[in-house]
Protein backbone atom coordinates (compact mmCIF):
# COMPACT_ATOMS: atom_id res chain seq x y z
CA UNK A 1 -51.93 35.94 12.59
CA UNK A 2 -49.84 33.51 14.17
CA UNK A 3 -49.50 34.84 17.42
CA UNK A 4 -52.96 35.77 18.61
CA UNK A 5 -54.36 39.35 19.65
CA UNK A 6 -53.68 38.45 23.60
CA UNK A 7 -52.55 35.53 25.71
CA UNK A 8 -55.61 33.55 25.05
CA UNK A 9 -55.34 33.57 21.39
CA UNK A 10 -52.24 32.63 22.12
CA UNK A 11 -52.48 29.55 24.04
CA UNK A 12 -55.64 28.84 22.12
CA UNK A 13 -54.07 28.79 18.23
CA UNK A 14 -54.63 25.59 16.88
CA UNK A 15 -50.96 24.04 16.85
CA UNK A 16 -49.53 26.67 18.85
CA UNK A 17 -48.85 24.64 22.19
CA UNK A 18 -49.63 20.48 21.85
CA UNK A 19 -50.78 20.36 25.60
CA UNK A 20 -54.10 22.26 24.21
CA UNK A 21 -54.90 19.98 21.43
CA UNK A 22 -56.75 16.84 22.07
CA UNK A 23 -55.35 13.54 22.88
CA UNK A 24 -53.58 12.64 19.73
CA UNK A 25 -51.85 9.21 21.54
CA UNK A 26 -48.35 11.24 21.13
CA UNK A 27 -48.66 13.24 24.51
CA UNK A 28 -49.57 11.13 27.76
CA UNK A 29 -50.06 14.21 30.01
CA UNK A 30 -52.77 15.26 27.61
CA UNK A 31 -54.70 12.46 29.43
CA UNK A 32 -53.51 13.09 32.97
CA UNK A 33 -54.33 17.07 33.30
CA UNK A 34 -56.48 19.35 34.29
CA UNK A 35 -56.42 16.84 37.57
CA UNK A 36 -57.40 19.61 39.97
CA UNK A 37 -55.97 18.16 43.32
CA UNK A 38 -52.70 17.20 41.89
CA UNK A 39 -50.22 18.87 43.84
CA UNK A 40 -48.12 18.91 39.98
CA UNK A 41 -51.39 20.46 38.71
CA UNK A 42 -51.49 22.93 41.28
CA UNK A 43 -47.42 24.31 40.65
CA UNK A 44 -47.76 24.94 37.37
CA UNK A 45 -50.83 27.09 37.83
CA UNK A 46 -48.86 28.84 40.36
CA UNK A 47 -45.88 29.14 37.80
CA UNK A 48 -48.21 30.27 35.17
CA UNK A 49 -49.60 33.16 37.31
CA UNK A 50 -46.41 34.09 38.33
CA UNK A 51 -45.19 34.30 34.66
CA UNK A 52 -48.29 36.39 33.83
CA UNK A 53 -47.54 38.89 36.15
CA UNK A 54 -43.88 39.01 35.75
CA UNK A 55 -43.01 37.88 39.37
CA UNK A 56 -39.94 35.96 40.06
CA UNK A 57 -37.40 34.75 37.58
CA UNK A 58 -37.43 33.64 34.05
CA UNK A 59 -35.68 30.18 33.85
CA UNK A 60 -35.14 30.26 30.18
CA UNK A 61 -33.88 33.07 29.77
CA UNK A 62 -36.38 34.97 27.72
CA UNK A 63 -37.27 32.22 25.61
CA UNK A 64 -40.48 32.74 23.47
CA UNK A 65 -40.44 29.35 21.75
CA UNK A 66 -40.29 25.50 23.03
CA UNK A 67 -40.21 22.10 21.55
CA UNK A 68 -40.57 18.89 23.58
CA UNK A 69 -37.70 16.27 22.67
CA UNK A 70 -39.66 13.46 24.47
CA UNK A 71 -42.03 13.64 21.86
CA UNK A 72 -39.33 14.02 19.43
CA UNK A 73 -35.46 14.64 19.53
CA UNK A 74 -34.69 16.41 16.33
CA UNK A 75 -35.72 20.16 16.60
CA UNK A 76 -38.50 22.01 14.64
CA UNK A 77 -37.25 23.56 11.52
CA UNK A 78 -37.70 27.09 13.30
CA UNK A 79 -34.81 26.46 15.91
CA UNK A 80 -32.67 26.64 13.29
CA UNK A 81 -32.98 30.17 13.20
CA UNK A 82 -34.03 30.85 17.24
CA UNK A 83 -31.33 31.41 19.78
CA UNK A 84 -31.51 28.26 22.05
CA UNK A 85 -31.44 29.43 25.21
CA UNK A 86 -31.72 26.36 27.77
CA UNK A 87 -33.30 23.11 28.34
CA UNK A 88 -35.21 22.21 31.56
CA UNK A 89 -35.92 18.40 31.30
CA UNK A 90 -37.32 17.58 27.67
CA UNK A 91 -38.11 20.78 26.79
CA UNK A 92 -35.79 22.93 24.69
CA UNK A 93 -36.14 26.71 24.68
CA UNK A 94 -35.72 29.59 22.30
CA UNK A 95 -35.83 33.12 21.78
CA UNK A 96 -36.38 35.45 18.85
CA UNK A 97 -32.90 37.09 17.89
């Protein structure tokens, strides 16, 4: 099953989300994180939690997939069929119609 049982599996599927594989040379943050006491580290956490437990506001507008254009432009063959929903920096987000 592609998406996992719960969140873990999710985050956890091989290929699901690149910053959980290892360093493959294509991804420099791959290298830089988990670095506790950086202050970067420390807002996403704070953003994940928040997600998790619906609090605030969802900046992509219910987007349930993502690509990263920095690590390269031309989108996933998926997207084709995903409503694109917004981009925040490099990455580009989708949702399921």
């Amino acid at each position: 099953m592609w998406w996992g049982k719960d969140w873990i599996s999710v985050i956890e599927k091989k290929a699901q989300y690149t910053s959980m594989e290892p360093p493959s040379g294509k991804d420099p943050n791959l290298v830089i994180y988990p670095d506790l006491v950086n202050p970067a580290w420390q807002e996403c956490i704070q953003a994940a939690e928040a997600a998790y437990w619906s609090e605030g506001t969802d900046p992509t507008a219910g987007a349930d997939h993502y690509f990263d254009k920095s690590l390269d432009d031309n989108p996933p063959s998926w997207a084709t069929a995903l409503i694109h929903t917004c981009d925040v920096d490099a990455l580009r987000f989708y949702r399921t119609p």
